[in-house]
N, C-alpha and C. Protein backbone atom coordinates (compact mmCIF):
# COMPACT_ATOMS: atom_id res chain seq x y z
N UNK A 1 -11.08 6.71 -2.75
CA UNK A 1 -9.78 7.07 -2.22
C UNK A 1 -8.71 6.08 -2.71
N UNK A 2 -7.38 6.68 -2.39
CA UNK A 2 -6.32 5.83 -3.27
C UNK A 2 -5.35 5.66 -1.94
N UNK A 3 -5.20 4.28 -1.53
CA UNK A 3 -4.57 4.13 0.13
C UNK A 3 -3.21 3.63 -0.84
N UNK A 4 -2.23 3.47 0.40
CA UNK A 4 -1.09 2.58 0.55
C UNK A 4 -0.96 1.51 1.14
N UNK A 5 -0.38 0.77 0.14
CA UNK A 5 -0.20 -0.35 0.49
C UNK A 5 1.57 -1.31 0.87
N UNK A 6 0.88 -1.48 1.86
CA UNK A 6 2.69 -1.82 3.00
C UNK A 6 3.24 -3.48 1.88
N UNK A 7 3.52 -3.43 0.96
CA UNK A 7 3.63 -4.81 0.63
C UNK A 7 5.03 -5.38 0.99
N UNK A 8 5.84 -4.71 1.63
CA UNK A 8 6.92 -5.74 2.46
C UNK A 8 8.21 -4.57 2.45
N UNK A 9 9.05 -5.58 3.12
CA UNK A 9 10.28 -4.44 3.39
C UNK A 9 11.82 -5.31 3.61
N UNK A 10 12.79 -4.34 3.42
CA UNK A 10 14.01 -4.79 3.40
C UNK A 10 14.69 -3.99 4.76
N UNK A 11 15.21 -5.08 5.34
CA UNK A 11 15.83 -4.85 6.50
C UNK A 11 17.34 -4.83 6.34
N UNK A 12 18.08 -4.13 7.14
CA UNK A 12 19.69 -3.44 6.81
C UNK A 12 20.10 -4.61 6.61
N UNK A 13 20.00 -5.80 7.67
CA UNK A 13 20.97 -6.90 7.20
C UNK A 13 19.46 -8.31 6.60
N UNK A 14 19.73 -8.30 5.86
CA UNK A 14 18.70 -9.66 5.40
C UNK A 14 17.97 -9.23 3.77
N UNK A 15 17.67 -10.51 3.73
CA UNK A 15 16.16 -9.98 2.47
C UNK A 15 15.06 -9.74 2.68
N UNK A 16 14.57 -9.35 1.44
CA UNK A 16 13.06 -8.88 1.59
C UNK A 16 11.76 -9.87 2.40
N UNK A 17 11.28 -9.44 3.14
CA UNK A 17 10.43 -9.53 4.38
C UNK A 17 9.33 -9.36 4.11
N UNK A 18 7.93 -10.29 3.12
CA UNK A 18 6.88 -9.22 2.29
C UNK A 18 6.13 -9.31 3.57
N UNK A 19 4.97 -8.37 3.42
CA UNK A 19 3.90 -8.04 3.91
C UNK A 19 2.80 -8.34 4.19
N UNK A 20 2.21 -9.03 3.15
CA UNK A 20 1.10 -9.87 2.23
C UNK A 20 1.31 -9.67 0.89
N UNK A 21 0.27 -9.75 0.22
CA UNK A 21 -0.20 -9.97 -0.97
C UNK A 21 0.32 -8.41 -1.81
N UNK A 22 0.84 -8.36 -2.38
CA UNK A 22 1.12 -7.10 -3.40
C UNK A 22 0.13 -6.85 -3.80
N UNK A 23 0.12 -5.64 -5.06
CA UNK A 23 -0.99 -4.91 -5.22
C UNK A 23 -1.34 -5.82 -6.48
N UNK A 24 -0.20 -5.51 -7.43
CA UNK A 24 0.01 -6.25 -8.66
C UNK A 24 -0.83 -8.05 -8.70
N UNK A 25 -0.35 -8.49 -7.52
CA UNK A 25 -1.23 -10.05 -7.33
C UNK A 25 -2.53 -9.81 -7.05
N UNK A 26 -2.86 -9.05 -5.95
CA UNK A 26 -4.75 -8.45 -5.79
C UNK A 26 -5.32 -7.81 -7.16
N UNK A 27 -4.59 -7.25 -8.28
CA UNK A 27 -5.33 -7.16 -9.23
C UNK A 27 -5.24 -8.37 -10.39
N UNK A 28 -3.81 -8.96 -10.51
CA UNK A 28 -3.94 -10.17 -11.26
C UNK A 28 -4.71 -11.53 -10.72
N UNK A 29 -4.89 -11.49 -9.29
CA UNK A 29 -5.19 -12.69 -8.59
C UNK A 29 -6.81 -12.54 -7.93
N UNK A 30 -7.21 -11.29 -7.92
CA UNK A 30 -8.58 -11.14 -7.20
C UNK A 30 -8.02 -11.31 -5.78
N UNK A 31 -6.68 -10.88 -5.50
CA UNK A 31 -6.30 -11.23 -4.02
C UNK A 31 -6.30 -10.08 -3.53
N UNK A 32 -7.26 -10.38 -2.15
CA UNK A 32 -7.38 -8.95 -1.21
C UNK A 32 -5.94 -8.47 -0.36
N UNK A 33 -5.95 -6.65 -0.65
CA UNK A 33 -4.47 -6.10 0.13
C UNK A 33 -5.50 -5.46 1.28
N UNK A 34 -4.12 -5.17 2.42
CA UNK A 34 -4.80 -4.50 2.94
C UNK A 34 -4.03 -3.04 2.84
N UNK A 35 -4.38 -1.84 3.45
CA UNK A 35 -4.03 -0.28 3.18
C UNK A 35 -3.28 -0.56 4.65
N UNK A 36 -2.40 0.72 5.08
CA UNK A 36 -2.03 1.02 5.86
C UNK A 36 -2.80 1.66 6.98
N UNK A 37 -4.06 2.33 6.24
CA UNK A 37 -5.55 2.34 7.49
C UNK A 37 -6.24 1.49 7.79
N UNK A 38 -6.02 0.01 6.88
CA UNK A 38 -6.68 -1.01 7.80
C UNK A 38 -7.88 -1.13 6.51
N UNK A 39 -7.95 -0.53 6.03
CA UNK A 39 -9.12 -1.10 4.40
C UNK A 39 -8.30 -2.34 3.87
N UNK A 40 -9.52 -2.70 3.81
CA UNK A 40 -8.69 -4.60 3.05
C UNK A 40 -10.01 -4.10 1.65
N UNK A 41 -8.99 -4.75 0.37
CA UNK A 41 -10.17 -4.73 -0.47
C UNK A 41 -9.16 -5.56 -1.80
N UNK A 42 -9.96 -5.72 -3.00
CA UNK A 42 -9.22 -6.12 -3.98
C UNK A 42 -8.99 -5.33 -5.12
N UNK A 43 -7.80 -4.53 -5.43
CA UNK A 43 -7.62 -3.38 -6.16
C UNK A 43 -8.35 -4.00 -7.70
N UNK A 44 -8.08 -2.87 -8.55
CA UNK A 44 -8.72 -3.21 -9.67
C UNK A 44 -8.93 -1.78 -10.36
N UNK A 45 -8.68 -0.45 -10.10
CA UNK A 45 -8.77 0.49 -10.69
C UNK A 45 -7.59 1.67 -10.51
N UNK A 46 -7.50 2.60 -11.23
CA UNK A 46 -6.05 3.26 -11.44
C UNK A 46 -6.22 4.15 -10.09
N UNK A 47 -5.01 4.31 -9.25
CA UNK A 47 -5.74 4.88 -8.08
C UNK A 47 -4.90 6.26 -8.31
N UNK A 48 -4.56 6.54 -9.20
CA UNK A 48 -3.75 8.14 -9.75
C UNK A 48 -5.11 9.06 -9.89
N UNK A 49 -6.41 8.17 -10.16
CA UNK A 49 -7.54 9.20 -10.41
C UNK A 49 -8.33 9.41 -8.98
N UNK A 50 -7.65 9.22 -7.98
CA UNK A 50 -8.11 9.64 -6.81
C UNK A 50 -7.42 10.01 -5.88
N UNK A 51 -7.95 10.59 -4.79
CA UNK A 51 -7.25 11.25 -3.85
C UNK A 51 -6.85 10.23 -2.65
N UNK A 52 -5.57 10.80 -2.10
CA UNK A 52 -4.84 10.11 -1.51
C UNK A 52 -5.63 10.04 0.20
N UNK A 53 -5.73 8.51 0.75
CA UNK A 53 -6.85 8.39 1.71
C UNK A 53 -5.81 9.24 2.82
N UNK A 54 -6.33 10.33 3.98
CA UNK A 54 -5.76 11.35 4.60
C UNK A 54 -5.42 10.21 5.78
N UNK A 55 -6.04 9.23 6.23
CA UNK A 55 -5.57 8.14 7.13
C UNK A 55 -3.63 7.49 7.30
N UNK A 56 -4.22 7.33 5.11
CA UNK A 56 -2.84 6.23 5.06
C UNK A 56 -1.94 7.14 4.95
N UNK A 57 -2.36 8.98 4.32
CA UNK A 57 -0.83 9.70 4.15
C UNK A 57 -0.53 10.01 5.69
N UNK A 58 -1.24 9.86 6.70
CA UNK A 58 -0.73 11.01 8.00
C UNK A 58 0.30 9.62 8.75
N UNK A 59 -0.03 7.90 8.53
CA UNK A 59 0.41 7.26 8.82
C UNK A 59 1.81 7.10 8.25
N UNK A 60 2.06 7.33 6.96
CA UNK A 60 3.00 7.34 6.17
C UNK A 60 3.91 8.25 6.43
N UNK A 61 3.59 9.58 6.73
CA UNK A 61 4.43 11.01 7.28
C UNK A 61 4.64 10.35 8.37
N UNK A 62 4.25 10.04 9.31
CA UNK A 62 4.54 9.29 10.95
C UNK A 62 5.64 8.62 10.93
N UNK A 63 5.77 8.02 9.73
CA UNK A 63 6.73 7.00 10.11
C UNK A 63 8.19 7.62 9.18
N UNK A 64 8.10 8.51 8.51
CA UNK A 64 9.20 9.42 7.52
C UNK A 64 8.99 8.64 6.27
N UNK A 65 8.04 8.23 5.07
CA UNK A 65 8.28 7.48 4.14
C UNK A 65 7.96 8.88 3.18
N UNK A 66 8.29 8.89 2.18
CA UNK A 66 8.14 9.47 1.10
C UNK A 66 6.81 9.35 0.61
N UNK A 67 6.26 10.52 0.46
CA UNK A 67 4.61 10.45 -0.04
C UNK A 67 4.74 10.14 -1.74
N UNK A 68 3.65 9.17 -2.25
CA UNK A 68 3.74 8.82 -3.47
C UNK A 68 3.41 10.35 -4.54
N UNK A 69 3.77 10.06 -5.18
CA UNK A 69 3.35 11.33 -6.10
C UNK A 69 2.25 11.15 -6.68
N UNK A 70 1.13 12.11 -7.33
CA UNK A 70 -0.26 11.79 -7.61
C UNK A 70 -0.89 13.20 -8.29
């Protein structure tokens, strides 16, 4: 499965606020992300060749974010 990952956010008044670890650092760094369902792991493969985990999209619709394209 291919989750989402919350790596930080910008608030109306302030700067960016990260999350943890980006995705980009868990694959350059061996640094574990975690998904928005709560899977912690260390990316490392193209996640366009899989299906989107039904956990992290129903969490993602919940909150109004734009589903990634895939």
């Amino acid at each position: 499965m291919a989750h989402i990952v919350l790596e930080g956010f910008h608030p109306k008044d302030g700067d960016f606020i990260p999350a943890g670890p980006t995705v980009v650092e868990g694959i350059v760094n061996g640094t574990p992300v975690q998904a928005l369902c709560g899977k912690v792991w260390v990316p490392g493969r193209d996640p366009q060749r899989y299906p989107l985990c039904p956990t992290c999209k129903e969490i993602a619709q919940s909150l109004g974010w734009k589903q990634p394209s895939g």
